[in-house]
C-alpha atoms as a PDB file:
ATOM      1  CA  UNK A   1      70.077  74.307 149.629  1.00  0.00           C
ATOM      2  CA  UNK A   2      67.992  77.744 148.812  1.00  0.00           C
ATOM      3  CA  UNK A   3      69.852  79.543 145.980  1.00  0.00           C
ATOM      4  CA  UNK A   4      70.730  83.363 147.223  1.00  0.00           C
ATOM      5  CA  UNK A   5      68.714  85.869 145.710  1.00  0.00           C
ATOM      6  CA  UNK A   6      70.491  89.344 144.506  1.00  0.00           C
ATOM      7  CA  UNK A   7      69.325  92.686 144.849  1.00  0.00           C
ATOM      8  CA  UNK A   8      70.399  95.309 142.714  1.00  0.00           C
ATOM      9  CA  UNK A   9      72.048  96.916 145.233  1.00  0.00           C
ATOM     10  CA  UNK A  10      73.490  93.915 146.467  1.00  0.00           C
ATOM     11  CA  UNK A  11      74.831  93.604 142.654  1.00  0.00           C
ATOM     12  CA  UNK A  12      75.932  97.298 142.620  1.00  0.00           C
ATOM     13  CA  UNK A  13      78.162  96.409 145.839  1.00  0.00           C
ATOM     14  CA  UNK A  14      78.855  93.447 144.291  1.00  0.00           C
ATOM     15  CA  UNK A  15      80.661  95.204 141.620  1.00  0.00           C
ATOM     16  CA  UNK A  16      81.889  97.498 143.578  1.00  0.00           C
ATOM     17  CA  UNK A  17      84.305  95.254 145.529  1.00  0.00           C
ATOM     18  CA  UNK A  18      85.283  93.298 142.153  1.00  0.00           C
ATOM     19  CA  UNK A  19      86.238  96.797 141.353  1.00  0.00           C
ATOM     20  CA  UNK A  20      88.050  97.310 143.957  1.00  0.00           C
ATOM     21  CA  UNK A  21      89.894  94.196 143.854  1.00  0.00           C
ATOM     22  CA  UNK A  22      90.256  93.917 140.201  1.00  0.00           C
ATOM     23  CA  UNK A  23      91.862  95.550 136.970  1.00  0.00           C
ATOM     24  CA  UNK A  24      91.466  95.127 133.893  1.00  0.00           C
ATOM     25  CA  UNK A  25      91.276  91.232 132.389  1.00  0.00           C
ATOM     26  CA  UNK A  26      90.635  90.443 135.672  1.00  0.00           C
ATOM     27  CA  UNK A  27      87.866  92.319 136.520  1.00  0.00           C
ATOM     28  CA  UNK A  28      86.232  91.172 133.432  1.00  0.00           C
ATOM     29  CA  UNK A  29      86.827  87.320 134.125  1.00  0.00           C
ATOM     30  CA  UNK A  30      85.837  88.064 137.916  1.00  0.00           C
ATOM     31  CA  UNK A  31      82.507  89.794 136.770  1.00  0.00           C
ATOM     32  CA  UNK A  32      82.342  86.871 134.206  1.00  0.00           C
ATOM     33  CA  UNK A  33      82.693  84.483 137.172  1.00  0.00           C
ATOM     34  CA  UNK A  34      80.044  86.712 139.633  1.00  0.00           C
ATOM     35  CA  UNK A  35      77.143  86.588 136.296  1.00  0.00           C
ATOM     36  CA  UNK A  36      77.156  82.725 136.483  1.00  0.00           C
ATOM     37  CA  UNK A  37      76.181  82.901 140.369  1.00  0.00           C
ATOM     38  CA  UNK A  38      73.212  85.042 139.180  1.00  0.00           C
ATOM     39  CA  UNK A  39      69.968  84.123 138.101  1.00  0.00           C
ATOM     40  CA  UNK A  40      68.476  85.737 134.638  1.00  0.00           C
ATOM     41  CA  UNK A  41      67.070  88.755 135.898  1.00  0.00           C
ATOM     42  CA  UNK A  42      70.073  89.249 137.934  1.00  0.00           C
ATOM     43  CA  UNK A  43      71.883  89.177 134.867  1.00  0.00           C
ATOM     44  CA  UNK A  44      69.859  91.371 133.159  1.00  0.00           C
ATOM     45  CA  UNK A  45      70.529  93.889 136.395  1.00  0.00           C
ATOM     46  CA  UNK A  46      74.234  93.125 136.280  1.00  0.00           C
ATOM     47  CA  UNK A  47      74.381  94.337 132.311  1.00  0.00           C
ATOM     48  CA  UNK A  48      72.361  97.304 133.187  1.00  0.00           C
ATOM     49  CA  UNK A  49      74.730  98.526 135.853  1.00  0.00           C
ATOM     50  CA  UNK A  50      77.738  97.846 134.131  1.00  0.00           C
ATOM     51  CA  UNK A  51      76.231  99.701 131.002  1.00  0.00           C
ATOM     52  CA  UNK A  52      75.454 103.002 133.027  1.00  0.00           C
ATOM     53  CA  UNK A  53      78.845 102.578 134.909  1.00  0.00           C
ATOM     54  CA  UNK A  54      80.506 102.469 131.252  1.00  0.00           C
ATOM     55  CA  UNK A  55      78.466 105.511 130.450  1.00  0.00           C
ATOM     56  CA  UNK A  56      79.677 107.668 133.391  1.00  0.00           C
ATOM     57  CA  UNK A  57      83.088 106.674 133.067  1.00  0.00           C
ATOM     58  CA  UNK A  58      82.732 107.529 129.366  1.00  0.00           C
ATOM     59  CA  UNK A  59      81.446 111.321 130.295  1.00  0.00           C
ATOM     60  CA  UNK A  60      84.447 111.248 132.554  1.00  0.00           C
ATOM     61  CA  UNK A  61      86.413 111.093 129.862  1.00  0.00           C
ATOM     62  CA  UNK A  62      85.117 113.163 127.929  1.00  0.00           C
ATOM     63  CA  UNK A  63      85.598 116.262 130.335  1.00  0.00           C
ATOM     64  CA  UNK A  64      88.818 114.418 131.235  1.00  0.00           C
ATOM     65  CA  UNK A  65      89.744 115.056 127.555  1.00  0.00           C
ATOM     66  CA  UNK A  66      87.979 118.370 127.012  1.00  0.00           C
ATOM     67  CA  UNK A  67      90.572 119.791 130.272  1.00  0.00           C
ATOM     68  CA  UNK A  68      93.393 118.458 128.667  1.00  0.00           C
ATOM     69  CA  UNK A  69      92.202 119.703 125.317  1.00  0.00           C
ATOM     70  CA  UNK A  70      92.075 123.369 127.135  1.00  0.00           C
ATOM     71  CA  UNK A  71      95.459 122.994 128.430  1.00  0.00           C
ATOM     72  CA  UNK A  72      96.120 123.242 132.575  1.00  0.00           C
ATOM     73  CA  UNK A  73      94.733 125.113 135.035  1.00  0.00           C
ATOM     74  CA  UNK A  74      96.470 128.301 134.690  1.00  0.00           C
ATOM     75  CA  UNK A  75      96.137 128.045 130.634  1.00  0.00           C
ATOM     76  CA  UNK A  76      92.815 128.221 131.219  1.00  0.00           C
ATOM     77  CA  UNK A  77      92.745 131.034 134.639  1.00  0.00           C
ATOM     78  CA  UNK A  78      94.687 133.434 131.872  1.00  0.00           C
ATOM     79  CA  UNK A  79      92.303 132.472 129.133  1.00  0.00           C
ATOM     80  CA  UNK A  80      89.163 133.267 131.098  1.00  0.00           C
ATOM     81  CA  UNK A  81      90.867 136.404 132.285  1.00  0.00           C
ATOM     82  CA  UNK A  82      91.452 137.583 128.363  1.00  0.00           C
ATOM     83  CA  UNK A  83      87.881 136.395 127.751  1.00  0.00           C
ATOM     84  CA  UNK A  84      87.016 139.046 130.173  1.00  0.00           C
ATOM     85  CA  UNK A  85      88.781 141.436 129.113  1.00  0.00           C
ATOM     86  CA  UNK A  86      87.748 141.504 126.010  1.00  0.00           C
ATOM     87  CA  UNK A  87      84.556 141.615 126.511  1.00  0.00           C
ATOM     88  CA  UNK A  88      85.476 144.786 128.695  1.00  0.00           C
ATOM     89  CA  UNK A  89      86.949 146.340 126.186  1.00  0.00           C
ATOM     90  CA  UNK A  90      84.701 145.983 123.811  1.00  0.00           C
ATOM     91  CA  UNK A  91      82.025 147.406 126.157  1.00  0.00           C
ATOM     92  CA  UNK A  92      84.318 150.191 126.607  1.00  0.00           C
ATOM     93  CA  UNK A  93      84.013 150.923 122.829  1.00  0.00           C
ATOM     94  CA  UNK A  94      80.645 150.979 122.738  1.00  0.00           C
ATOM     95  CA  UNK A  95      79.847 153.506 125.224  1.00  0.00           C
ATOM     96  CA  UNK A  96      82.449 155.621 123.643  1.00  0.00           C
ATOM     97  CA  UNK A  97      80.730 155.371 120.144  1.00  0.00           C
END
């Protein structure tokens, strides 16, 4: 019996249904289950994806954080709309001077 060989992609979709499927614990004993099917190199491509997937969900965050940071949506509507106006005003003083 041949032994199936893995794309990355076919990792990547891989995960993607794990994902899907999975939370948490389980998703990590599920991808720990899914790395043993694989052979080296496919490991290797399974850690890389995983690390840029923990990357991107780590920016997500980050922005995530930054909007909360900033307050909602109409916090920051009112503050851009100040921002503007100040800058208005002090263009306004300028010419005048």
């Amino acid at each position: 019996m041949t032994e199936r060989v893995w794309s990355r992609q076919d990792i990547e979709e891989r995960v993607n249904v794990l994902r899907e499927r999975h939370d948490g614990e389980a998703f990590a004993g599920a991808i720990a289950e899914f790395s043993e099917e694989l052979a080296p190199e496919e490991q290797d491509d399974l850690r890389e994806i995983l690390l840029e997937r923990s990357r991107e969900h780590a920016a997500r965050n980050a922005a995530l954080d930054q909007r909360l940071d900033q307050g909602g949506w109409l916090r920051r509507t009112f503050g851009k709309i100040e921002e503007a106006e100040r800058r208005q005003r002090e263009r306004s003083e300028r010419r005048r001077r």
